[in-house]
PDB file of N, CA and C in Angstrom:
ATOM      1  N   UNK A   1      -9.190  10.822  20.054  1.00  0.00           N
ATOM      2  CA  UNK A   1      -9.320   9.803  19.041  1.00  0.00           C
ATOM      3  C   UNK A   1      -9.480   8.450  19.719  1.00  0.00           C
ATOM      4  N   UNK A   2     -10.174   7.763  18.973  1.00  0.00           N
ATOM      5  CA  UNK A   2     -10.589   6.227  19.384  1.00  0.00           C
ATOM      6  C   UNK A   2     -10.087   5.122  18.901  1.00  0.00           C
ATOM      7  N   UNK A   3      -9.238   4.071  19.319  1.00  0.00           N
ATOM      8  CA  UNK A   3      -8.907   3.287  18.026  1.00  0.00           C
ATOM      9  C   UNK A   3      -9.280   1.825  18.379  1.00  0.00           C
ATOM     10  N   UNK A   4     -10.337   1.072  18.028  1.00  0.00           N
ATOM     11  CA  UNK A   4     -10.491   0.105  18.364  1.00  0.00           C
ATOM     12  C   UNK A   4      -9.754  -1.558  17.122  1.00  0.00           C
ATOM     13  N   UNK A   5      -9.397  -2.281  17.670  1.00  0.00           N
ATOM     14  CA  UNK A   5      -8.693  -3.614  16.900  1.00  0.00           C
ATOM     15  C   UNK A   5      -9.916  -4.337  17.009  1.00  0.00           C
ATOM     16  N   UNK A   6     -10.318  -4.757  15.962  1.00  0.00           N
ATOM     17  CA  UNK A   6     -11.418  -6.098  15.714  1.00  0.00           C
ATOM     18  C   UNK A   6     -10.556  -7.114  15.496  1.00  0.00           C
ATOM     19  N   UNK A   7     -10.699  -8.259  16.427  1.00  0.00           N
ATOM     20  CA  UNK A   7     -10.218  -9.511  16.223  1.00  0.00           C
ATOM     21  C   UNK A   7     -11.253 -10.528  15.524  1.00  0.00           C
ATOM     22  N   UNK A   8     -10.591 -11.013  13.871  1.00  0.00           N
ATOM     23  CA  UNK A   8     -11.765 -11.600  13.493  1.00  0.00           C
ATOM     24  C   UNK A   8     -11.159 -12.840  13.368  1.00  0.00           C
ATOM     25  N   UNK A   9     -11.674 -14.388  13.346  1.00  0.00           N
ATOM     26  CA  UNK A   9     -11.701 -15.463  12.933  1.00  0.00           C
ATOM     27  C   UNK A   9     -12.643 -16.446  12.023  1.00  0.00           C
ATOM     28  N   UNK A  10     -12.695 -16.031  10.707  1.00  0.00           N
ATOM     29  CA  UNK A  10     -13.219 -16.725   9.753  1.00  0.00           C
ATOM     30  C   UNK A  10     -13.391 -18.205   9.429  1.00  0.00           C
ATOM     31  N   UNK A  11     -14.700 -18.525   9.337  1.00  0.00           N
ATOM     32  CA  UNK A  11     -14.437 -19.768   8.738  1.00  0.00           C
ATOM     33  C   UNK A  11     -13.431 -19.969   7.289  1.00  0.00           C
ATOM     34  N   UNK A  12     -12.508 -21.211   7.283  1.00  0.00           N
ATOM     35  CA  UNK A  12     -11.365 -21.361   6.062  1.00  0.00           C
ATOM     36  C   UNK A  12     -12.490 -21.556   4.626  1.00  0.00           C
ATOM     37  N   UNK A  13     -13.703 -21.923   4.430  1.00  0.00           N
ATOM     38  CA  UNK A  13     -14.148 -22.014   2.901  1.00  0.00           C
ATOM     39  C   UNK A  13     -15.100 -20.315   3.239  1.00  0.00           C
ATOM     40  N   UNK A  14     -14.923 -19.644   3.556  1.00  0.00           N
ATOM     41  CA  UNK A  14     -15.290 -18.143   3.810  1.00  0.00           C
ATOM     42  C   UNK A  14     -14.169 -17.142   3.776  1.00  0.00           C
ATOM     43  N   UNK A  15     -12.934 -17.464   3.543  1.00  0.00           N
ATOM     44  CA  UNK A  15     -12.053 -16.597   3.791  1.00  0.00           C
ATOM     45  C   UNK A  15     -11.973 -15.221   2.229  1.00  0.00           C
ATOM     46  N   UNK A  16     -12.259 -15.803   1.387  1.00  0.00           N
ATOM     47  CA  UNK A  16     -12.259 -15.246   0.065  1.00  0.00           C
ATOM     48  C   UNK A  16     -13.436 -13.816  -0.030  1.00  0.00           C
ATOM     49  N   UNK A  17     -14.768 -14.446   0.319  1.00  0.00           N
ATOM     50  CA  UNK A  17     -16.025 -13.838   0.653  1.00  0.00           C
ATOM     51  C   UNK A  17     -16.555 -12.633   1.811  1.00  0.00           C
ATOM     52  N   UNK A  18     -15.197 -13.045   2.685  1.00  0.00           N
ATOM     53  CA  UNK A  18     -14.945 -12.027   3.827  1.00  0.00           C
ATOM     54  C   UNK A  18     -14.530 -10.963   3.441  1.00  0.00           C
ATOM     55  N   UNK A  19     -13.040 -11.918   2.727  1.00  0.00           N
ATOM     56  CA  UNK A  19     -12.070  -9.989   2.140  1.00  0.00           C
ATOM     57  C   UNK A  19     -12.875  -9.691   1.482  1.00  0.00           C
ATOM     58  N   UNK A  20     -13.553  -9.856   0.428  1.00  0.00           N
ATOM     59  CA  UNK A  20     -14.461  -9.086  -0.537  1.00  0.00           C
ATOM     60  C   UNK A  20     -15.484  -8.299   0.101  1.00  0.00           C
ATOM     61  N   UNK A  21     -16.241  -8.378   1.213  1.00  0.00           N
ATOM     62  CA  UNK A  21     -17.252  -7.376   1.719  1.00  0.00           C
ATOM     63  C   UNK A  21     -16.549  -6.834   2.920  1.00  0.00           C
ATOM     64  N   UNK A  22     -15.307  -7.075   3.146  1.00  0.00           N
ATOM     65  CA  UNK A  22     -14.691  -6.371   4.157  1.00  0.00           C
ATOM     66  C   UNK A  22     -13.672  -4.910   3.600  1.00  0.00           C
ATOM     67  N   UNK A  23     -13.381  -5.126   2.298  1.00  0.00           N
ATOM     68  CA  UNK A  23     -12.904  -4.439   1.418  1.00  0.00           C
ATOM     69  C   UNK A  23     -14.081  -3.495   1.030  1.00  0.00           C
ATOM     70  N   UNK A  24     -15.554  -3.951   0.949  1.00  0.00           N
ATOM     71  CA  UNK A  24     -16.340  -3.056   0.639  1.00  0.00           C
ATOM     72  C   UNK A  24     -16.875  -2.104   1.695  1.00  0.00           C
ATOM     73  N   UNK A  25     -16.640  -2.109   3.355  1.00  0.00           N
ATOM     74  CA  UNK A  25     -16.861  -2.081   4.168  1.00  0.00           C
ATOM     75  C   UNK A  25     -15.870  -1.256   4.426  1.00  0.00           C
ATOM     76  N   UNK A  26     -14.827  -1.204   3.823  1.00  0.00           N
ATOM     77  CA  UNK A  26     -13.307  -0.507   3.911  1.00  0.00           C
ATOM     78  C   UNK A  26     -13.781   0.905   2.772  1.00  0.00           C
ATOM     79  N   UNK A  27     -14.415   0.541   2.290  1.00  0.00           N
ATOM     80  CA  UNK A  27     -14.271   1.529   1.111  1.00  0.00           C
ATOM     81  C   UNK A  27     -15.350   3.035   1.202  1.00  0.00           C
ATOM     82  N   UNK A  28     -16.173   2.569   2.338  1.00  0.00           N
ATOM     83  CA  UNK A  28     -17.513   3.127   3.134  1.00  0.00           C
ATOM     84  C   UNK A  28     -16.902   4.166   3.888  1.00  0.00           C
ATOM     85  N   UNK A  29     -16.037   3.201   4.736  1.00  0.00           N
ATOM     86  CA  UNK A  29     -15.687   3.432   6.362  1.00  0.00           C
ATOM     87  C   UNK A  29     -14.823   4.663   6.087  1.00  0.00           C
ATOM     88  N   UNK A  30     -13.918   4.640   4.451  1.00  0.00           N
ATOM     89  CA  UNK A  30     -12.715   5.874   5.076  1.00  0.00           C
ATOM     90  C   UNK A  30     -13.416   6.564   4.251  1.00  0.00           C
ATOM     91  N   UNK A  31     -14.733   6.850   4.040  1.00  0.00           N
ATOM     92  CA  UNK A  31     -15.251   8.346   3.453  1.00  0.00           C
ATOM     93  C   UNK A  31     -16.090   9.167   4.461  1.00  0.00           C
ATOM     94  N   UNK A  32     -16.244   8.089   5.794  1.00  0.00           N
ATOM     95  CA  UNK A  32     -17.051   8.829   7.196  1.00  0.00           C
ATOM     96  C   UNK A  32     -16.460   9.958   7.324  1.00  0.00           C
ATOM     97  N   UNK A  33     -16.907  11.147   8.130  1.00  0.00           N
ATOM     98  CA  UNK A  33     -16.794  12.106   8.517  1.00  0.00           C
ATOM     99  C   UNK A  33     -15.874  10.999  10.016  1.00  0.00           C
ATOM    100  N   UNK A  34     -14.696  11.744  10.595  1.00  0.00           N
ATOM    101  CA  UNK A  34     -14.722  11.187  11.844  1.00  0.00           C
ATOM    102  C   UNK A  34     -13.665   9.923  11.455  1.00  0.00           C
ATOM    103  N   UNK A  35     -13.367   9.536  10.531  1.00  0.00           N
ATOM    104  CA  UNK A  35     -12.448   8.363  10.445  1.00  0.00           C
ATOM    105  C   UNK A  35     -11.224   8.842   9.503  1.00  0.00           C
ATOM    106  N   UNK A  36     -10.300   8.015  10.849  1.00  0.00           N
ATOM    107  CA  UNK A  36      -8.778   8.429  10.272  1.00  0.00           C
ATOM    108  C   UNK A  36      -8.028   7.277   9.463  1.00  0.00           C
ATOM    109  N   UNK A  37      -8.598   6.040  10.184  1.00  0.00           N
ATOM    110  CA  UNK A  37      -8.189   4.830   9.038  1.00  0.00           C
ATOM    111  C   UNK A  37      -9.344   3.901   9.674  1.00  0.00           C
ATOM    112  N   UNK A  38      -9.027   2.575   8.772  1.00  0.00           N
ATOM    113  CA  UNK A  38     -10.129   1.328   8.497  1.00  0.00           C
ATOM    114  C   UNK A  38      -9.429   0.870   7.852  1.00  0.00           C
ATOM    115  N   UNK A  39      -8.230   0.107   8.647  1.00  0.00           N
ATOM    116  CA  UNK A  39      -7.660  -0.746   7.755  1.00  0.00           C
ATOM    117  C   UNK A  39      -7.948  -2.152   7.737  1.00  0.00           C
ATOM    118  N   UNK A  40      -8.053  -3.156   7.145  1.00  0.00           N
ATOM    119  CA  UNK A  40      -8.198  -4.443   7.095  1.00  0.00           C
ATOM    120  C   UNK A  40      -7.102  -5.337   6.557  1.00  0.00           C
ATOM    121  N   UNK A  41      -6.329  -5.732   7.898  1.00  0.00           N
ATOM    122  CA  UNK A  41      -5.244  -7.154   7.849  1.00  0.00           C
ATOM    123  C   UNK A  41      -5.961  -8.369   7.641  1.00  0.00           C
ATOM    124  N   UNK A  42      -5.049  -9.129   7.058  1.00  0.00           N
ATOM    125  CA  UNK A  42      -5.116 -10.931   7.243  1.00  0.00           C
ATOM    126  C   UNK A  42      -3.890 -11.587   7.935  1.00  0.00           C
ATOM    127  N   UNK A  43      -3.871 -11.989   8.771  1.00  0.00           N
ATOM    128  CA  UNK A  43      -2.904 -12.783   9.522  1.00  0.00           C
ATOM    129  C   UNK A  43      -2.059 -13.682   8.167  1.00  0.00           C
ATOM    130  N   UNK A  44      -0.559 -13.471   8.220  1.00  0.00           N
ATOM    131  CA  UNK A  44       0.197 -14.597   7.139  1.00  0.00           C
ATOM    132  C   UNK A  44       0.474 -15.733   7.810  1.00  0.00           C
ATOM    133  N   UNK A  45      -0.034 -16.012   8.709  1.00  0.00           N
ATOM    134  CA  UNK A  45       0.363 -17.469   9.286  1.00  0.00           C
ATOM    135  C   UNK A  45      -0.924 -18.405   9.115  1.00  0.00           C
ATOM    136  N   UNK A  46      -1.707 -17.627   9.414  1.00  0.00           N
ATOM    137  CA  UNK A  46      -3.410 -18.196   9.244  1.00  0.00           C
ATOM    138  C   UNK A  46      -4.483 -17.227   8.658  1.00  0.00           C
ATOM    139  N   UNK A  47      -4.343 -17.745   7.733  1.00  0.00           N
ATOM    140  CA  UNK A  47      -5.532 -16.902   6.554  1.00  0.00           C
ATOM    141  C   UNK A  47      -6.475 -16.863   7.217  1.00  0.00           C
ATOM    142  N   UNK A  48      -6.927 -17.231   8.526  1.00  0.00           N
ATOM    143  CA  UNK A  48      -8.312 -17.491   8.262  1.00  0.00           C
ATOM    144  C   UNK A  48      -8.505 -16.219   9.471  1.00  0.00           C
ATOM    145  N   UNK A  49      -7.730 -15.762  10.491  1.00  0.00           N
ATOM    146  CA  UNK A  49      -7.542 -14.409  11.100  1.00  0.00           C
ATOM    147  C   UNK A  49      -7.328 -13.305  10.402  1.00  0.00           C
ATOM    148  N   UNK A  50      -8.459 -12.256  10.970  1.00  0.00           N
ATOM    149  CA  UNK A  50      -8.099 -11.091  10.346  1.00  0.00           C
ATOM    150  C   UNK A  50      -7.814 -10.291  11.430  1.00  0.00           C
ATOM    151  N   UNK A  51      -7.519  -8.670  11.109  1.00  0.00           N
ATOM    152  CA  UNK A  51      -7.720  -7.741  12.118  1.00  0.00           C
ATOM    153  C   UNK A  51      -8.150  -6.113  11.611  1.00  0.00           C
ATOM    154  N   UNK A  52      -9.382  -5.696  11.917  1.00  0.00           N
ATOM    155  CA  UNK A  52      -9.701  -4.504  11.578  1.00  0.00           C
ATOM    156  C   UNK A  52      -8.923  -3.684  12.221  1.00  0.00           C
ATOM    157  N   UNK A  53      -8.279  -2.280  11.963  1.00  0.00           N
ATOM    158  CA  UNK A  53      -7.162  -1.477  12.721  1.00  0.00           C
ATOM    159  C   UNK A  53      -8.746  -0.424  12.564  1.00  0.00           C
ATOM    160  N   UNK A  54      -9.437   0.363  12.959  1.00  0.00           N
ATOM    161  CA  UNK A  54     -10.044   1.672  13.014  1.00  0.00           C
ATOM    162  C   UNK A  54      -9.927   2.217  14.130  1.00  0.00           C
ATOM    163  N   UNK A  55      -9.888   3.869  13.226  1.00  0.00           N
ATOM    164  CA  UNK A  55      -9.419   5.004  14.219  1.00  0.00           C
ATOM    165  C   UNK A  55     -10.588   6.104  13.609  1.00  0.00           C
ATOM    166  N   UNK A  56     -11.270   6.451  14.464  1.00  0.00           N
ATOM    167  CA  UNK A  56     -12.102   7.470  14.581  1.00  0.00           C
ATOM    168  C   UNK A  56     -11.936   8.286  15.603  1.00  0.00           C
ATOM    169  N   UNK A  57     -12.562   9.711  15.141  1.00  0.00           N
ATOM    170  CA  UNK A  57     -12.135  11.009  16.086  1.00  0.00           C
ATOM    171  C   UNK A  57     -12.770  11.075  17.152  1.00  0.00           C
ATOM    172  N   UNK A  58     -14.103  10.542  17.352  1.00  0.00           N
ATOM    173  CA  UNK A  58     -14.786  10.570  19.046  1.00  0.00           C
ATOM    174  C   UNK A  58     -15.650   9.449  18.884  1.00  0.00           C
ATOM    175  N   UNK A  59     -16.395   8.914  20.158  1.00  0.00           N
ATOM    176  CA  UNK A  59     -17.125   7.748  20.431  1.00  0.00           C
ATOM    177  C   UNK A  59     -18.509   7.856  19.987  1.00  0.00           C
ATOM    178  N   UNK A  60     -18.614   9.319  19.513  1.00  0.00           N
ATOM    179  CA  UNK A  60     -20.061   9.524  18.437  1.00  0.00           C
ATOM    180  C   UNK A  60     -19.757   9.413  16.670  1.00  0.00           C
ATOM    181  N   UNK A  61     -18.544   9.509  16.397  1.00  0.00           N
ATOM    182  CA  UNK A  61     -18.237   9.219  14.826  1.00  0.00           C
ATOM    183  C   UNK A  61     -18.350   7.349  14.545  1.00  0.00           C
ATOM    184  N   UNK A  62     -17.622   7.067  16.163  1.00  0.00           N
ATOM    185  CA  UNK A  62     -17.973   5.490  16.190  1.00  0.00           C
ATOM    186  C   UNK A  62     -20.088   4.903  16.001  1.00  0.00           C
ATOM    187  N   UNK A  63     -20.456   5.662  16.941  1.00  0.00           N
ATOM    188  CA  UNK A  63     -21.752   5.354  16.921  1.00  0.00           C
ATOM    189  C   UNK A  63     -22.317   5.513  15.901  1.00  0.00           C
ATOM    190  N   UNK A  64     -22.042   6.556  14.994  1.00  0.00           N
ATOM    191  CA  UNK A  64     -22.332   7.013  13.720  1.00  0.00           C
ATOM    192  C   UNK A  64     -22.540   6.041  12.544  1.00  0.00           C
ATOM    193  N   UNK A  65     -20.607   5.138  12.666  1.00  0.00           N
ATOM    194  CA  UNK A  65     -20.194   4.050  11.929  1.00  0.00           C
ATOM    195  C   UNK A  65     -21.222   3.251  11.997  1.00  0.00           C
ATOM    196  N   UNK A  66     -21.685   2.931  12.983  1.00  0.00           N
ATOM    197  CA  UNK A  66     -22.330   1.413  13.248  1.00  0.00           C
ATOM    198  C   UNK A  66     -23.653   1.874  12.452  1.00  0.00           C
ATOM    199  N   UNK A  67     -24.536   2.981  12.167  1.00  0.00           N
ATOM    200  CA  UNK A  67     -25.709   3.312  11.191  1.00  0.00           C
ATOM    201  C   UNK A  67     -25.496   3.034  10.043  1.00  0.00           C
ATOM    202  N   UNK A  68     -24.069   2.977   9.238  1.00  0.00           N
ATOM    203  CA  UNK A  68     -23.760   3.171   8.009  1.00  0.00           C
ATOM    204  C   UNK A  68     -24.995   2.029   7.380  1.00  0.00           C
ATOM    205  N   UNK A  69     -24.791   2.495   5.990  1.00  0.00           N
ATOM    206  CA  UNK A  69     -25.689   0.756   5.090  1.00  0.00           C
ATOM    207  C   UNK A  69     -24.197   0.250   5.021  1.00  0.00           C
ATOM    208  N   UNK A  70     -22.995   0.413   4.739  1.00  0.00           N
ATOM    209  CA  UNK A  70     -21.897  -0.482   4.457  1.00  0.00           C
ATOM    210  C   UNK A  70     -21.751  -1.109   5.833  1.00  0.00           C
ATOM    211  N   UNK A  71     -21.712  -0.600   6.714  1.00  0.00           N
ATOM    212  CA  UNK A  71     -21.416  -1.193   8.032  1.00  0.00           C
ATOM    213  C   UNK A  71     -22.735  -2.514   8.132  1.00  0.00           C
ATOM    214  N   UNK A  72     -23.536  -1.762   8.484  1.00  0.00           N
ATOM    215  CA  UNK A  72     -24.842  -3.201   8.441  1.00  0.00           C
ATOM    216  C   UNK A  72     -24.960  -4.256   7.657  1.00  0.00           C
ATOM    217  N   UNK A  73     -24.363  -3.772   6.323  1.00  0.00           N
ATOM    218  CA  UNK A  73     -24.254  -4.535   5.318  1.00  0.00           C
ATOM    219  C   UNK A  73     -23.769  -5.660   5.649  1.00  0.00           C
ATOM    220  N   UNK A  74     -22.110  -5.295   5.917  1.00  0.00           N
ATOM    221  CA  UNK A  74     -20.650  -5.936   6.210  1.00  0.00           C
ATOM    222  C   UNK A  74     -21.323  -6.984   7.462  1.00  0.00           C
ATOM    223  N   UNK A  75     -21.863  -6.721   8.330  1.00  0.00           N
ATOM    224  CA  UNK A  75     -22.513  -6.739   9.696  1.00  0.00           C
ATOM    225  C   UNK A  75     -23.363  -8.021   9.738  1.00  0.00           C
ATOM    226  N   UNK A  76     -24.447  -7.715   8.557  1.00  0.00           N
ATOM    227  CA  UNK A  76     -24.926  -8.909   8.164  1.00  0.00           C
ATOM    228  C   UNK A  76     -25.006 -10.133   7.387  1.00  0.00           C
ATOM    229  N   UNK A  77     -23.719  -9.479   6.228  1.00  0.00           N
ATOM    230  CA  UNK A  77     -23.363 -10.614   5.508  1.00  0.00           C
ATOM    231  C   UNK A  77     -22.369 -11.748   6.144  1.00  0.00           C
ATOM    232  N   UNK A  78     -21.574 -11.327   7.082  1.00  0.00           N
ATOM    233  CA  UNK A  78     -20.374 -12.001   7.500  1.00  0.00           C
ATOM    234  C   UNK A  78     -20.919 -12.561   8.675  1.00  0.00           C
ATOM    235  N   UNK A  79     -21.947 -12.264   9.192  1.00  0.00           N
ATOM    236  CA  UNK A  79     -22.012 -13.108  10.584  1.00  0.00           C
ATOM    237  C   UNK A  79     -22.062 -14.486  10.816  1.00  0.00           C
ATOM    238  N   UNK A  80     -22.484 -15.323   9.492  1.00  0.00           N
ATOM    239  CA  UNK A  80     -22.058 -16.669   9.365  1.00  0.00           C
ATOM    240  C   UNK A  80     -21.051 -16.977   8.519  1.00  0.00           C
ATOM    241  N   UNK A  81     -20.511 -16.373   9.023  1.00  0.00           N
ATOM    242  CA  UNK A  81     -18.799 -16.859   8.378  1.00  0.00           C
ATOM    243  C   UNK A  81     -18.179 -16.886   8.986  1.00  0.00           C
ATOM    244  N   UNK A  82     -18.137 -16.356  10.491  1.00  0.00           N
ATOM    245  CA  UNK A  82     -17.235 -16.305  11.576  1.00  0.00           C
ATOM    246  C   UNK A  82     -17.693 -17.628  12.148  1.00  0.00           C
ATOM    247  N   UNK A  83     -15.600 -18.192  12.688  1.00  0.00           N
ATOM    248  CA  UNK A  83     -15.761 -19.145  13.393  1.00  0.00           C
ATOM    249  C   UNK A  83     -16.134 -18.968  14.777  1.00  0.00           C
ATOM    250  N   UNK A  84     -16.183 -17.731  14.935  1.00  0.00           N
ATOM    251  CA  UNK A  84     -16.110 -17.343  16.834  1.00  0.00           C
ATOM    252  C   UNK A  84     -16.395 -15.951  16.620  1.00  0.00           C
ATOM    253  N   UNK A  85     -17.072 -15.610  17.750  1.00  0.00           N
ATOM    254  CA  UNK A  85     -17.272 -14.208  17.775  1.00  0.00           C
ATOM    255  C   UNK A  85     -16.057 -13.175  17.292  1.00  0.00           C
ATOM    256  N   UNK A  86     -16.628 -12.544  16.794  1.00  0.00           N
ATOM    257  CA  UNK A  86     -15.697 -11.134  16.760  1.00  0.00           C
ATOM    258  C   UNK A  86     -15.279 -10.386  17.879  1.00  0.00           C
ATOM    259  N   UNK A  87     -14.023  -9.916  18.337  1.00  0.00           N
ATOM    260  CA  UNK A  87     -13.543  -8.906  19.653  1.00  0.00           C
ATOM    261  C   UNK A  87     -13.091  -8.122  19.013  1.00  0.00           C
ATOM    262  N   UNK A  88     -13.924  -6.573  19.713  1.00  0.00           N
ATOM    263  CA  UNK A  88     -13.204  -5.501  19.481  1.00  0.00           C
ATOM    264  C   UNK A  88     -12.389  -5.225  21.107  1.00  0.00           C
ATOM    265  N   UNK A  89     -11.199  -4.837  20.617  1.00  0.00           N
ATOM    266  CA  UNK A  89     -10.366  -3.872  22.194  1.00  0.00           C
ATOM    267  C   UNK A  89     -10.451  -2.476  21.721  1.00  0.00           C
ATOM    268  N   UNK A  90     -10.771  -1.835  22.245  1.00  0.00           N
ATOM    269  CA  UNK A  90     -10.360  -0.466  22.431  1.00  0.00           C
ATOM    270  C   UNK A  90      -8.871  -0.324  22.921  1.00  0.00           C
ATOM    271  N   UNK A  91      -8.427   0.911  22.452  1.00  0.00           N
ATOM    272  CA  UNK A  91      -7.125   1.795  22.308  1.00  0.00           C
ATOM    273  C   UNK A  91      -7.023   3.163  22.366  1.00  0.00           C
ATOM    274  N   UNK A  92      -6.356   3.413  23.210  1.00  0.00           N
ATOM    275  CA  UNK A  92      -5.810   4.977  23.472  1.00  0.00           C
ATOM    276  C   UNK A  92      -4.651   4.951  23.017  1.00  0.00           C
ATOM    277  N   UNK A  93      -4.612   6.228  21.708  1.00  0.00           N
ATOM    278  CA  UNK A  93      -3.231   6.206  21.381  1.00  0.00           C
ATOM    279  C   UNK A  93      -2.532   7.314  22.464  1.00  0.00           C
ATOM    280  N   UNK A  94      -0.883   6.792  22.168  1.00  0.00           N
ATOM    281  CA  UNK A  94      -0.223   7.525  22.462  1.00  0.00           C
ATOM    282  C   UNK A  94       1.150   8.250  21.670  1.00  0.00           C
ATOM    283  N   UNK A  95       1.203   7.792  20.804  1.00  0.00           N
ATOM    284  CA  UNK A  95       1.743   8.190  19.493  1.00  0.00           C
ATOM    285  C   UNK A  95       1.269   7.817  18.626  1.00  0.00           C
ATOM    286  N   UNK A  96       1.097   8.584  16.913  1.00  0.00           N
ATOM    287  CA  UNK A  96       1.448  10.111  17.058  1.00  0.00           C
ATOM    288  C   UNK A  96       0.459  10.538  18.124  1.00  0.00           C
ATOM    289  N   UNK A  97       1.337  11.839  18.908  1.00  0.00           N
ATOM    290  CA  UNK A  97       0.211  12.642  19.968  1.00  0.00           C
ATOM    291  C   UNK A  97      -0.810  13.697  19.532  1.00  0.00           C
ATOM    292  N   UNK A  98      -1.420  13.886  18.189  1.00  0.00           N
ATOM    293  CA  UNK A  98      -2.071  14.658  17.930  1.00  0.00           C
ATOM    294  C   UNK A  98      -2.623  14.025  15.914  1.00  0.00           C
ATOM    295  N   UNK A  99      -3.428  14.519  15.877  1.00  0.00           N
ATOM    296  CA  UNK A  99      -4.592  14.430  14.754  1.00  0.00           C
ATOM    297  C   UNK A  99      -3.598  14.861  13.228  1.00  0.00           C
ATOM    298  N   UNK A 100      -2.759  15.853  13.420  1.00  0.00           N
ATOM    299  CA  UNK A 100      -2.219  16.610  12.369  1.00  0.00           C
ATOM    300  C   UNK A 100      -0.608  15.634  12.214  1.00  0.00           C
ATOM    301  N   UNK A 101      -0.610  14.655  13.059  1.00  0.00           N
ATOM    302  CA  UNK A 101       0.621  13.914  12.545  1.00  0.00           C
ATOM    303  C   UNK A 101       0.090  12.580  11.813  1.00  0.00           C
ATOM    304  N   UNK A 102      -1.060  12.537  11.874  1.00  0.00           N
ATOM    305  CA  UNK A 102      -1.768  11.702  10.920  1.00  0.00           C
ATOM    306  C   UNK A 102      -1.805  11.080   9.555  1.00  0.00           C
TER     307      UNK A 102
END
């Protein structure tokens, strides 16, 4: 399993417009074949940070993601709304140790 953190930073008169196609982008993502979550945080200290949590089962369900129309969608509506690039980190879990504690 793969779990990468998107670090996002929104522009503050974009923050409203984000959750709304990031929520739709959420709603895509956990019907993939290959995805275990797609969750979408907002930082409570600063609205204007988010953080995508996704976990997919191999680095081809990921490649997969990125074809979606919700993904491209999400992809192309938000790119001027960010104050700064987007970072994804990659993650190796280590707990839970298996798929079925999921």
């Amino acid at each position: 399993m793969v779990v990468t953190c998107v670090h996002i930073h929104v522009k503050e008169e974009f923050v409203e417009q984000f959750k709304e196609a990031s929520l739709e982008n959420h709603l895509g993502s956990i019907q993939e074949v290959g995805n275990y979550r797609f969750d979408v945080l907002q930082d409570v200290e600063d609205p204007t940070r988010f953080l995508l949590y996704e976990v997919f089962d191999s680095q081809e369900a990921i490649i997969e993601h990125k074809k979606t129309s919700h993904y491209l969608k999400w992809r192309e509506k938000v790119d001027d709304w960010m104050a700064e690039r987007r970072k994804g980190i990659r993650y190796e879990i280590i707990a839970p140790s298996s798929p079925e504690l999921w």
